[in-house]
N, C-alpha and C. Protein backbone atom coordinates (compact mmCIF):
# COMPACT_ATOMS: atom_id res chain seq x y z
N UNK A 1 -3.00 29.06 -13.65
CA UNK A 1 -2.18 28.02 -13.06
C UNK A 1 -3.01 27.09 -12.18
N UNK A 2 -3.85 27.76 -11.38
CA UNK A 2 -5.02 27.04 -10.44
C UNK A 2 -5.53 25.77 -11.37
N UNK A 3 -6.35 26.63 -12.24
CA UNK A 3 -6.72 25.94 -13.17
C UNK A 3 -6.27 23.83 -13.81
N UNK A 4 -4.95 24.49 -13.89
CA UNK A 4 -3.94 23.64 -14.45
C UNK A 4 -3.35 22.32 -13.73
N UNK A 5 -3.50 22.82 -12.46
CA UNK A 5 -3.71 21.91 -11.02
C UNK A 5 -4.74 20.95 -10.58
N UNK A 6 -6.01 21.97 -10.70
CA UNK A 6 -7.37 21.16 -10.14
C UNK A 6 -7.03 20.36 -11.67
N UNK A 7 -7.04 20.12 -12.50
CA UNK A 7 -6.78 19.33 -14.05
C UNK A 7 -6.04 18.16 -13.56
N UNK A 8 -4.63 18.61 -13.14
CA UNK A 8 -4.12 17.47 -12.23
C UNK A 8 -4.43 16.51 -12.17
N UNK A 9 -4.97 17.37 -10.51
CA UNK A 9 -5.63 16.49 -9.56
C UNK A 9 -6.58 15.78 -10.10
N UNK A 10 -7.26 15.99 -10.62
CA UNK A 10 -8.65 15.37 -11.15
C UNK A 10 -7.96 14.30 -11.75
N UNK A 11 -7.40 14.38 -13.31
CA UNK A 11 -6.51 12.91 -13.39
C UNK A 11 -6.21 12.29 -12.56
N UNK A 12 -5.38 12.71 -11.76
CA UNK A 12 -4.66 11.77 -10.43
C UNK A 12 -5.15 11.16 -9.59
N UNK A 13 -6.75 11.54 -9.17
CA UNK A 13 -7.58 10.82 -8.76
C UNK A 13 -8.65 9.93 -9.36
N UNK A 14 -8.50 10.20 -10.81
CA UNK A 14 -9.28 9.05 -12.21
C UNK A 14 -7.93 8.04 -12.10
N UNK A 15 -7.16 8.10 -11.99
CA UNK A 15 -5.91 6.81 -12.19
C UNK A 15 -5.80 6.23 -10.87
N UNK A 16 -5.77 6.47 -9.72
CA UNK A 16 -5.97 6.35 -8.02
C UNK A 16 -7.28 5.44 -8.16
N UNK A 17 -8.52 6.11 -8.21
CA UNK A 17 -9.28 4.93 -8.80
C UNK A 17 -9.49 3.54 -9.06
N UNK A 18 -8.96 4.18 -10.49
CA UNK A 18 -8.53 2.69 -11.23
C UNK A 18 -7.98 1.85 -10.84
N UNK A 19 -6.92 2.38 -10.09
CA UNK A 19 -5.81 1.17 -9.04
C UNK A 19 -6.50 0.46 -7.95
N UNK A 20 -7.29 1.37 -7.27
CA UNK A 20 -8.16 0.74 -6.48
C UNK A 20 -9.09 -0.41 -6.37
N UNK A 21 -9.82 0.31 -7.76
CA UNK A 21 -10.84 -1.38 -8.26
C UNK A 21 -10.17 -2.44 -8.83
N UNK A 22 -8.77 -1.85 -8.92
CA UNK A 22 -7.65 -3.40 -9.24
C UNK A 22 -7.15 -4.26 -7.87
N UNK A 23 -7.45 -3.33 -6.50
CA UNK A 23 -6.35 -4.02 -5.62
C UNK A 23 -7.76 -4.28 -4.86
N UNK A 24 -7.38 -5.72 -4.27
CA UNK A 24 -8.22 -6.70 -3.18
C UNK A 24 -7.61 -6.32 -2.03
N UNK A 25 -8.12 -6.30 -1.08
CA UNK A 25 -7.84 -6.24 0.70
C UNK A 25 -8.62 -7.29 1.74
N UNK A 26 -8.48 -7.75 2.65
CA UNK A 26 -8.84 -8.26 3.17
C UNK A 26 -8.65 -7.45 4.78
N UNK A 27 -10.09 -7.09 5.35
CA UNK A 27 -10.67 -6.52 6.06
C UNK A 27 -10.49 -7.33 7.52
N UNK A 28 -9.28 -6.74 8.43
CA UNK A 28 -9.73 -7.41 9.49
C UNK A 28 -9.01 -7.21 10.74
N UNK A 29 -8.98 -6.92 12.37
CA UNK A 29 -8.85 -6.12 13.27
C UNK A 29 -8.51 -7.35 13.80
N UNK A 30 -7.15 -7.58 14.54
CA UNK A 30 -6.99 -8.70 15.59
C UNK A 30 -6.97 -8.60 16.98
N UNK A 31 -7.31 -6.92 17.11
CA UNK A 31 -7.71 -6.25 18.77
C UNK A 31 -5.84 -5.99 19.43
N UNK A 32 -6.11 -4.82 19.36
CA UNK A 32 -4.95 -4.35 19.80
C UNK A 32 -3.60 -4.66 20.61
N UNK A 33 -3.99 -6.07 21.46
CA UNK A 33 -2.95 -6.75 22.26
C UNK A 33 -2.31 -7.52 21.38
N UNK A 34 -3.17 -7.82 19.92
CA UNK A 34 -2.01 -8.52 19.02
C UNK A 34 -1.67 -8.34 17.88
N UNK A 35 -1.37 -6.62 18.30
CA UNK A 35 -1.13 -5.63 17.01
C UNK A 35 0.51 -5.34 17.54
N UNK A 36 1.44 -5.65 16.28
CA UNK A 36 3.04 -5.52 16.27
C UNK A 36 3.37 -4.90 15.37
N UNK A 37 2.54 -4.26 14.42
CA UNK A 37 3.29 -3.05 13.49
C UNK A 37 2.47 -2.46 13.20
N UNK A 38 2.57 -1.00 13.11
CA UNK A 38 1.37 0.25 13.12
C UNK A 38 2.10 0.95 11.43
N UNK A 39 1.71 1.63 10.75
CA UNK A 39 2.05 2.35 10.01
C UNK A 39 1.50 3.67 9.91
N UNK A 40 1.86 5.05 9.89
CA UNK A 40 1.34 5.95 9.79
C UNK A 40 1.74 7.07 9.05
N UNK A 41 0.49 7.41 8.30
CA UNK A 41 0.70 8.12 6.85
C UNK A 41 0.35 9.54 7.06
N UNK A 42 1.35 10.47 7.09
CA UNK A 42 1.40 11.86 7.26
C UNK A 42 1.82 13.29 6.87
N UNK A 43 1.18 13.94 6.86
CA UNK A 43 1.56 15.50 6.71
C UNK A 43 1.95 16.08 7.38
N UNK A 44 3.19 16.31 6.47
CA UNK A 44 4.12 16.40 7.29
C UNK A 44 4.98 18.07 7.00
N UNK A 45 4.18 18.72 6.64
CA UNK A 45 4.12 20.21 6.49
C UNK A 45 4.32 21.03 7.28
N UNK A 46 3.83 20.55 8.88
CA UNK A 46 3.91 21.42 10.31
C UNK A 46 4.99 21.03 10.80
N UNK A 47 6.14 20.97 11.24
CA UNK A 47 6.96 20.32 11.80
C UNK A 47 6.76 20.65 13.42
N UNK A 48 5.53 21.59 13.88
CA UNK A 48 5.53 21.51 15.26
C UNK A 48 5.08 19.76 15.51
N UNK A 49 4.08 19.57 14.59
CA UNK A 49 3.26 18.34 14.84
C UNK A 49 4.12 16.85 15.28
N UNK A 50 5.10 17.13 15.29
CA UNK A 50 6.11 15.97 14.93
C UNK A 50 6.20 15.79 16.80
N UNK A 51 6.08 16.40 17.19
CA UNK A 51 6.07 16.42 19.09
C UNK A 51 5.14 15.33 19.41
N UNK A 52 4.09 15.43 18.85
CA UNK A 52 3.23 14.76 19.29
C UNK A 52 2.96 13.25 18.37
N UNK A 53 3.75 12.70 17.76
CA UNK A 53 3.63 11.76 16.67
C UNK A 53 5.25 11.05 17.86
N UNK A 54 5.91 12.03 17.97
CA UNK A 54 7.21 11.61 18.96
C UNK A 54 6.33 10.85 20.10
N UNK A 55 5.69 11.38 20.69
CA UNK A 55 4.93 10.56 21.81
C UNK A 55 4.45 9.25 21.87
N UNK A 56 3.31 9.26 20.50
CA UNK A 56 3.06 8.34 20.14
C UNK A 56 3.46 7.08 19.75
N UNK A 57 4.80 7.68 18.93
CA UNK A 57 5.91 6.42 18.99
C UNK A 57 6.33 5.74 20.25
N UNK A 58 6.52 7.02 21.18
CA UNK A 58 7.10 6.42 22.76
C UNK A 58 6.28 5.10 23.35
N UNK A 59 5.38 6.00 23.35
CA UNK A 59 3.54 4.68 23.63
C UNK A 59 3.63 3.85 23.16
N UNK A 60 3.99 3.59 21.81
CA UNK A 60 3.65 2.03 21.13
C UNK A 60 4.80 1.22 21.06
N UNK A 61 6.17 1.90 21.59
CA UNK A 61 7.15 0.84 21.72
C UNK A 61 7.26 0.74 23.08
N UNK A 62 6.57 1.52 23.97
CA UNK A 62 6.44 0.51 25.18
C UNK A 62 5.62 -0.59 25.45
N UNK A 63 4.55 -0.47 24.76
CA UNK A 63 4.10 -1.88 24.16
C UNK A 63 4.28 -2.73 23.31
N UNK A 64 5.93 -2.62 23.21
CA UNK A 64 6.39 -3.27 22.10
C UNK A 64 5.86 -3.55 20.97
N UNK A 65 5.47 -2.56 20.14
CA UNK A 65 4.36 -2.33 18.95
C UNK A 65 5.54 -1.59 17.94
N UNK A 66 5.98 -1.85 16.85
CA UNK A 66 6.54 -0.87 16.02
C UNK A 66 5.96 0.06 15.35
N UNK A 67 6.35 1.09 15.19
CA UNK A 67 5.75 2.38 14.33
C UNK A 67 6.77 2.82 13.24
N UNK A 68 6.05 2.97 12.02
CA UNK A 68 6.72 3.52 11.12
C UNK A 68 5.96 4.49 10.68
N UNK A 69 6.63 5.90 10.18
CA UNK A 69 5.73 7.08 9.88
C UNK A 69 6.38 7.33 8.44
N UNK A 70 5.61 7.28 7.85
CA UNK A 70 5.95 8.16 6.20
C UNK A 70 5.04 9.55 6.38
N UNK A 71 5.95 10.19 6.09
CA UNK A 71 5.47 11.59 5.79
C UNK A 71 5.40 12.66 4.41
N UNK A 72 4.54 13.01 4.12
CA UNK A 72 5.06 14.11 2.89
C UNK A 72 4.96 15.60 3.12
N UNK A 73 6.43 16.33 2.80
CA UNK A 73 6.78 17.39 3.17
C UNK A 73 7.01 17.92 1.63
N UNK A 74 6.05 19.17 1.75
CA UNK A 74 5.85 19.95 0.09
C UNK A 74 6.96 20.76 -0.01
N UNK A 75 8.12 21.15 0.98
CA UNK A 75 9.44 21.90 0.84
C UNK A 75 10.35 21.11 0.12
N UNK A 76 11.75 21.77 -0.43
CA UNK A 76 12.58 20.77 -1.04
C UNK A 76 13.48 20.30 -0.04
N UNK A 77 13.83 21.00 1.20
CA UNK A 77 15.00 20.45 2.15
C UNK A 77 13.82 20.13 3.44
N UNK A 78 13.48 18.85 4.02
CA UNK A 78 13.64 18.24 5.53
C UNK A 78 14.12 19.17 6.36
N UNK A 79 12.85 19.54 7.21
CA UNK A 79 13.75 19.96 8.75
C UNK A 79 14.39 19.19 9.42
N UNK A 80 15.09 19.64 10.13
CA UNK A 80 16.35 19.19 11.10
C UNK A 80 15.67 18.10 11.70
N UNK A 81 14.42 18.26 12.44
CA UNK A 81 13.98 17.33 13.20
C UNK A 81 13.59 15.98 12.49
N UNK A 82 13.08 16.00 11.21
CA UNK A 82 12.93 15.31 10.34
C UNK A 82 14.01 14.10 9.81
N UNK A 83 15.58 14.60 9.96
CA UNK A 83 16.58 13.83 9.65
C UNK A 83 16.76 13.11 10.72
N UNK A 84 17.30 11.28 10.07
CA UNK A 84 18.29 10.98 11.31
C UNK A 84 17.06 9.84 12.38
N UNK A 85 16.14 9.89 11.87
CA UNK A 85 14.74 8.83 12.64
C UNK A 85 14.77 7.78 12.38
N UNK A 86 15.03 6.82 12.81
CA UNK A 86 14.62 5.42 12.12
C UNK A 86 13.28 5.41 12.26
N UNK A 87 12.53 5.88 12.54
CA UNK A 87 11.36 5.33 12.31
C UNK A 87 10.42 6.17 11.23
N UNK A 88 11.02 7.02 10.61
CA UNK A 88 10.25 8.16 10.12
C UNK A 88 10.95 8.64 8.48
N UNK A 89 10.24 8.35 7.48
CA UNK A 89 10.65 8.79 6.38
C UNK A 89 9.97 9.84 5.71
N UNK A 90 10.38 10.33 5.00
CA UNK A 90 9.43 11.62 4.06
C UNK A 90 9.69 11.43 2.45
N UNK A 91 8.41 11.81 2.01
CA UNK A 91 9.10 11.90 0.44
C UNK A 91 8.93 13.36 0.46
N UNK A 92 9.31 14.29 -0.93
CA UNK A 92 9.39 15.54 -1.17
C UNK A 92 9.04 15.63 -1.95
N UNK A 93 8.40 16.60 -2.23
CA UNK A 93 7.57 17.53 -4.35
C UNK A 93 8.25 16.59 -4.91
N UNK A 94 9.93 16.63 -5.22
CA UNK A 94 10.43 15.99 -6.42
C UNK A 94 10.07 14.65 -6.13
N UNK A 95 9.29 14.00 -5.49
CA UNK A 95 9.24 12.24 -5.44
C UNK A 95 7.92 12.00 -6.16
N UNK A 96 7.28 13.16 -5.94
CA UNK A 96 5.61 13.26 -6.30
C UNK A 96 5.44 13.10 -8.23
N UNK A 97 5.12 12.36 -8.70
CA UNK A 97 4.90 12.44 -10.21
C UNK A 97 3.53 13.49 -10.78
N UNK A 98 3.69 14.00 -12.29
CA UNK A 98 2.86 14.76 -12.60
C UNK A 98 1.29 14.50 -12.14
N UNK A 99 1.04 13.55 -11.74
CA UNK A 99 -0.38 13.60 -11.52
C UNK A 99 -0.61 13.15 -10.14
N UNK A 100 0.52 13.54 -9.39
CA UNK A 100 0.53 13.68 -7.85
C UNK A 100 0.53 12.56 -7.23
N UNK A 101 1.32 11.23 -7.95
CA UNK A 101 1.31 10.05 -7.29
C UNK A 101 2.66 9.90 -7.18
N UNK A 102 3.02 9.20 -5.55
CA UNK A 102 4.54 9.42 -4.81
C UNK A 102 5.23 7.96 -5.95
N UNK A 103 6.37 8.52 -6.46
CA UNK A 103 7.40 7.65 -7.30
C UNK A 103 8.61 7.09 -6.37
N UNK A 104 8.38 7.54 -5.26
CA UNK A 104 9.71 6.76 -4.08
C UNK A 104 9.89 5.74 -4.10
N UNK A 105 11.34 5.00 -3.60
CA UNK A 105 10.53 3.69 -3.05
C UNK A 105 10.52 3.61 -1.97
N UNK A 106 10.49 4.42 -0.51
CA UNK A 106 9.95 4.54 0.51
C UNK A 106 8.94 4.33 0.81
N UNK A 107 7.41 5.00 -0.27
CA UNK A 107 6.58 4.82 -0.60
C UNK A 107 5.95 3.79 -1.10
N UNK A 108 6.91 3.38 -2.02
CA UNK A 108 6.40 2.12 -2.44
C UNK A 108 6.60 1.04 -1.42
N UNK A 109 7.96 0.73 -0.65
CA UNK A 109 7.91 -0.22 0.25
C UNK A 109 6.63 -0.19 1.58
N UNK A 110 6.44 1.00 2.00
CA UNK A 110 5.27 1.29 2.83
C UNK A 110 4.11 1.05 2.11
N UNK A 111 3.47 1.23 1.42
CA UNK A 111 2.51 0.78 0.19
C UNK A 111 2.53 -0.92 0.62
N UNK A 112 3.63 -1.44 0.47
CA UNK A 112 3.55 -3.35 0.40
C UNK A 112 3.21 -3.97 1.73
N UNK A 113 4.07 -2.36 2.36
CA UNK A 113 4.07 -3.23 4.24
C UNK A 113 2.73 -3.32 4.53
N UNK A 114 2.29 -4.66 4.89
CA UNK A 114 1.35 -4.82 5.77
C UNK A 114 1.35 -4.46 7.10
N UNK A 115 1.35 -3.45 7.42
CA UNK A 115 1.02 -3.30 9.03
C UNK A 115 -0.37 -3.99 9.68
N UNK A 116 -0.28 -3.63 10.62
CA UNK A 116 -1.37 -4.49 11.20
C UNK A 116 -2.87 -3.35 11.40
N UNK A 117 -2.23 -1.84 11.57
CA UNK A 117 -3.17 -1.13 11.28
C UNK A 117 -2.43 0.10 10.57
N UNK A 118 -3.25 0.51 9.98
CA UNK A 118 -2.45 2.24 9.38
C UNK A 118 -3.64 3.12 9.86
N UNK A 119 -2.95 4.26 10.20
CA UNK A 119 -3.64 5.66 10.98
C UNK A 119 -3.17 6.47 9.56
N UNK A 120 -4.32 7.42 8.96
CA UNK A 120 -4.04 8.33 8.22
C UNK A 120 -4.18 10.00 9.39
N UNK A 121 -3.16 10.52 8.36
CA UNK A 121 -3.03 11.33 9.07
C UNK A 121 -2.85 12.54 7.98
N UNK A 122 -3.63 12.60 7.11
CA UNK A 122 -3.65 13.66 6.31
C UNK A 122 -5.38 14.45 6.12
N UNK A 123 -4.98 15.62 7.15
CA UNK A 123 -6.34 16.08 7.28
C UNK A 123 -6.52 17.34 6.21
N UNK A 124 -5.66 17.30 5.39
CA UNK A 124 -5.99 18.14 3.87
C UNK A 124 -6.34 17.58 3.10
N UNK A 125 -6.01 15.98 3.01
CA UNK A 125 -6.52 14.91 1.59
C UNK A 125 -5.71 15.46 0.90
N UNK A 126 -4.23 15.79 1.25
CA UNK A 126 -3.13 15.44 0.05
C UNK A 126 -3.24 14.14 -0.83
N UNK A 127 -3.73 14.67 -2.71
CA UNK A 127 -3.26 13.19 -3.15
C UNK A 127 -2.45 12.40 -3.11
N UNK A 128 -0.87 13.16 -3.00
CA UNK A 128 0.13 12.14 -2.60
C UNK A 128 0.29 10.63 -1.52
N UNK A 129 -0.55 11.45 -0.05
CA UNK A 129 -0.94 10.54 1.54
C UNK A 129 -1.95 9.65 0.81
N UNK A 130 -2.95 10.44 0.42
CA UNK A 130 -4.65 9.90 -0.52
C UNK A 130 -3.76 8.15 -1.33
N UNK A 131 -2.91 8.58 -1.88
CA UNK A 131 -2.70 6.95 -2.50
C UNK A 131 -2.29 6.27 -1.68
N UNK A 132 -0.94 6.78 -0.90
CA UNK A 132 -0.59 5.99 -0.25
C UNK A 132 -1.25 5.11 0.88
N UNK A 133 -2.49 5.54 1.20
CA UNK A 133 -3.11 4.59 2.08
C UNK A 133 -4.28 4.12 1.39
N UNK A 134 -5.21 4.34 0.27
CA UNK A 134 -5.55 3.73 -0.44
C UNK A 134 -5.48 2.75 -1.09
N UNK A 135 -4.08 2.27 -1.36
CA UNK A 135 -3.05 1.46 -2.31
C UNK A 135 -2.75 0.21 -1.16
N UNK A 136 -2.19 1.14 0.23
CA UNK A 136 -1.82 -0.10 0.90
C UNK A 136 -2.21 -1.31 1.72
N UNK A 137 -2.28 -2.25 1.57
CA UNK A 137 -2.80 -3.83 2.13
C UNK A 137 -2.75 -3.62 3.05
N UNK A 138 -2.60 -2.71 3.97
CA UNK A 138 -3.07 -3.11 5.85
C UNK A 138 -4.68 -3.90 5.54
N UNK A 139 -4.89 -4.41 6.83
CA UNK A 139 -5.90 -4.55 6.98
C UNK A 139 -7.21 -4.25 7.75
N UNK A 140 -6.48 -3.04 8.26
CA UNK A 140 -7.40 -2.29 9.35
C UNK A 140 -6.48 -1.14 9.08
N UNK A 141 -7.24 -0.02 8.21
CA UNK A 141 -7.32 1.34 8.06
C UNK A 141 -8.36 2.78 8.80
N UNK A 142 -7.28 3.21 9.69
CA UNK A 142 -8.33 4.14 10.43
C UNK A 142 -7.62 5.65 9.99
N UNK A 143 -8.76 6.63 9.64
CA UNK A 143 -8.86 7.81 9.44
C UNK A 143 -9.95 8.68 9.98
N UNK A 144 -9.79 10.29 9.41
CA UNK A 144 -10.68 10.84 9.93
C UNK A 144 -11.95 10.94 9.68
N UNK A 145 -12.94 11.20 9.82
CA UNK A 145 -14.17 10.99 9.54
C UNK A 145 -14.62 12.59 8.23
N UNK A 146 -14.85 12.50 7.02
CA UNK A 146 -15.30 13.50 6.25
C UNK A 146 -16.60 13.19 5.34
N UNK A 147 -18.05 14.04 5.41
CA UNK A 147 -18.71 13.45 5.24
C UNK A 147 -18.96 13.81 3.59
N UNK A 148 -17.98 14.45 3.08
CA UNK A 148 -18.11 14.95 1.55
C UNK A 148 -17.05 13.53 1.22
N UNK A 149 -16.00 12.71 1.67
CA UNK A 149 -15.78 11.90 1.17
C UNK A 149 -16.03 10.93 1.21
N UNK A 150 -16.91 10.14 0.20
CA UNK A 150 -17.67 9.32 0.01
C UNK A 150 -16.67 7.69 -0.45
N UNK A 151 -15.34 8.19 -0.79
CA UNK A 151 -14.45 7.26 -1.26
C UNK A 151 -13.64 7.00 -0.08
N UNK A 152 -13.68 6.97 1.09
CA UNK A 152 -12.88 7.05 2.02
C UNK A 152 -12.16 5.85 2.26
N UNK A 153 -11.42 5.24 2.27
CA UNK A 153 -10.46 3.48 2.13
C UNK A 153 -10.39 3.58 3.80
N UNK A 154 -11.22 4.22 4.89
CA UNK A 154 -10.77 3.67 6.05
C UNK A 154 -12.07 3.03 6.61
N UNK A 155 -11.46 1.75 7.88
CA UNK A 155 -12.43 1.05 8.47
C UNK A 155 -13.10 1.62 9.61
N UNK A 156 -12.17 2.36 9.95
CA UNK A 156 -13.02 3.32 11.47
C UNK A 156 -12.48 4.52 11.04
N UNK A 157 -13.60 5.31 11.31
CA UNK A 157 -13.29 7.19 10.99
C UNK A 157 -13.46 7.91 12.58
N UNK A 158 -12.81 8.04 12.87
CA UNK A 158 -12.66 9.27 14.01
C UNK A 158 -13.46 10.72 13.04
N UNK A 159 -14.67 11.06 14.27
CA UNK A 159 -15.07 12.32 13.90
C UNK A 159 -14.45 13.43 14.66
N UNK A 160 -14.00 14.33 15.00
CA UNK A 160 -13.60 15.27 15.52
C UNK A 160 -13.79 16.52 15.31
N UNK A 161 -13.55 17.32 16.46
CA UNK A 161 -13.96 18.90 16.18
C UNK A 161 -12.75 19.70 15.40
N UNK A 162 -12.88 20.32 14.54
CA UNK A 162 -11.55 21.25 13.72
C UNK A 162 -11.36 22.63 14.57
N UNK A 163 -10.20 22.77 14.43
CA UNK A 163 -8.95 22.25 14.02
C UNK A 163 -8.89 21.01 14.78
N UNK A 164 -8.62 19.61 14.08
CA UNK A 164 -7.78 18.83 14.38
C UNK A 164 -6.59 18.75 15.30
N UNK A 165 -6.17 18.03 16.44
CA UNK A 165 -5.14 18.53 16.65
C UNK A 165 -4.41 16.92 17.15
N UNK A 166 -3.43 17.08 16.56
CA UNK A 166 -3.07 15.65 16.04
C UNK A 166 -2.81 14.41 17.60
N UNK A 167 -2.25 15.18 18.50
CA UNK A 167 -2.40 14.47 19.80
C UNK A 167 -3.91 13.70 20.23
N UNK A 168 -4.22 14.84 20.24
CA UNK A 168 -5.63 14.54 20.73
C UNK A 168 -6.41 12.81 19.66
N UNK A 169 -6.36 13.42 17.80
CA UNK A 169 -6.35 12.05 17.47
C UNK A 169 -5.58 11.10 17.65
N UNK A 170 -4.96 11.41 17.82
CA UNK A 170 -4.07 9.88 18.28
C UNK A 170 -4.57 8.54 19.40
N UNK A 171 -4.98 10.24 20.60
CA UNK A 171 -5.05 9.40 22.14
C UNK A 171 -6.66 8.90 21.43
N UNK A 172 -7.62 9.56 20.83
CA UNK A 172 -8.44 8.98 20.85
C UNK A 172 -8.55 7.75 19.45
N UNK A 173 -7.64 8.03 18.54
CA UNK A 173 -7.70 6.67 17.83
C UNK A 173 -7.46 5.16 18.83
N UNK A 174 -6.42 5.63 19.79
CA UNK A 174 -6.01 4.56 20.64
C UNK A 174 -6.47 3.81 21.42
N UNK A 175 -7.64 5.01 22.05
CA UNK A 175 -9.01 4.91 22.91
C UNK A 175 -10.05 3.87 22.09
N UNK A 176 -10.08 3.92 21.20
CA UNK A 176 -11.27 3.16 20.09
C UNK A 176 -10.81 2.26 19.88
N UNK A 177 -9.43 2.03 19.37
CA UNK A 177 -8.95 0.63 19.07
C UNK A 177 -8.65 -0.40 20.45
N UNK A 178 -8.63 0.39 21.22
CA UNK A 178 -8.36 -0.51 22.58
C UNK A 178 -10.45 -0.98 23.28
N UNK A 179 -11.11 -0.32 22.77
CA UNK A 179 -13.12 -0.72 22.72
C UNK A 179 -13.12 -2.02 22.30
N UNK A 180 -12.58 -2.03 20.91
CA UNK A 180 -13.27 -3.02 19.83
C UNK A 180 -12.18 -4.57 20.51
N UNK A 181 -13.62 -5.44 20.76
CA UNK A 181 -13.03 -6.60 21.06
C UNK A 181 -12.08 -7.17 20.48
N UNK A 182 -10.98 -8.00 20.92
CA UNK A 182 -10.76 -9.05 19.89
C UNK A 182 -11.18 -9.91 18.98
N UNK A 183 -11.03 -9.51 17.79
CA UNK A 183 -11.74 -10.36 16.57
C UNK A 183 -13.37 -9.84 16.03
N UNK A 184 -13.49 -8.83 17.14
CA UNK A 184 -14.93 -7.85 16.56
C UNK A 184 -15.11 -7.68 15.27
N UNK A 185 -13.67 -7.19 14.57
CA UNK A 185 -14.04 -6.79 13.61
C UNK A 185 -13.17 -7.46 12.54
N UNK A 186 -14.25 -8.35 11.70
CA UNK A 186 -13.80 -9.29 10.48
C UNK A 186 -14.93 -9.42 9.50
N UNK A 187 -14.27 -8.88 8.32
CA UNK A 187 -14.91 -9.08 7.20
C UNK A 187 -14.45 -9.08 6.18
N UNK A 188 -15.00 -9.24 4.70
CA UNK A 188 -13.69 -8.92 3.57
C UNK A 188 -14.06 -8.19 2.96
N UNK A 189 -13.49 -7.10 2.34
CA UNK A 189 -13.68 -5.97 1.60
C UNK A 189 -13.33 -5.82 0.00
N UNK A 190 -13.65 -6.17 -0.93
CA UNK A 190 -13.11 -5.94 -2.10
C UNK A 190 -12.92 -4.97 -2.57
């Protein structure tokens, strides 16, 4: 069955690919005082973790910043805490297609949204999260730093010590994006 999986995956990341060297982005950071929509792409498997993603939201709408969180949860029923968020969606296994690419349109509408930055937040490299921030037109993509992935679609990588612990990236993604001057960082990326 293992077997039958890594097979998968391997497709799913030959077609992920392909989509990639089809989609253009344009590379570029307007410095955090004139950042108004965040997007953040997550695993969403732990439901302790959700405490600290709660915070985070608190933080960025007191700076009147919107946050939207997509999450993917590999169970078939949403925890409790999970229902009922406006700011927070999930897809589930059944949204995921055979070669592990999300068929939602939750997904897909997050995919189009341009936020102004997206935070990945999948420190397993679920293919499902893996497209979804690959695929999507933000223009300032920050993730974690992995030095076996050589395909990585983010503009700043946070290195950190493991276990990961998702607060901690946060305060320090926040820490870094609040460094980089205004307009520091512009370039275009094909």
């Amino acid at each position: 069955m293992e077997l039958f999986r890594n097979i998968r995956l391997r497709i799913g990341n030959s077609l992920l690919r392909k989509k990639i060297e089809r989609s253009k982005r344009k590379v570029s950071y307007p410095g955090i005082s004139m950042v108004r929509k965040i997007g953040i792409v997550w695993d969403a498997s732990l439901p302790q973790e959700f405490a600290s993603l709660s915070r985070f939201f608190q933080k960025m709408h007191e700076r009147n910043i919107d946050v939207t969180i997509l999450g993917y949860f590999p169970g078939r029923n949403l925890p409790d805490q999970y229902t009922a968020i406006r700011y927070l969606s999930c897809i589930r296994r059944e949204e995921i297609g055979f070669f592990y690419q999300p068929l939602s349109s939750e997904a897909n509408s997050f995919i189009s949204n341009n936020f102004d930055i997206l935070i990945d937040i999948n420190f397993r490299n679920l293919l499902p999260l893996k497209y979804i921030t690959s695929l999507s037109g933000s223009p300032f993509k920050v993730g974690l730093y992995d030095a076996e992935k050589t395909d990585a679609p983010f503009d700043l990588m946070m290195e950190l010590k493991t276990p990961v612990e998702i607060g901690t990236y946060l305060d320090e993604t926040l820490h870094y994006l609040e460094l980089i001057n205004d307009g520091q960082v512009k370039q275009s990326k094909n």
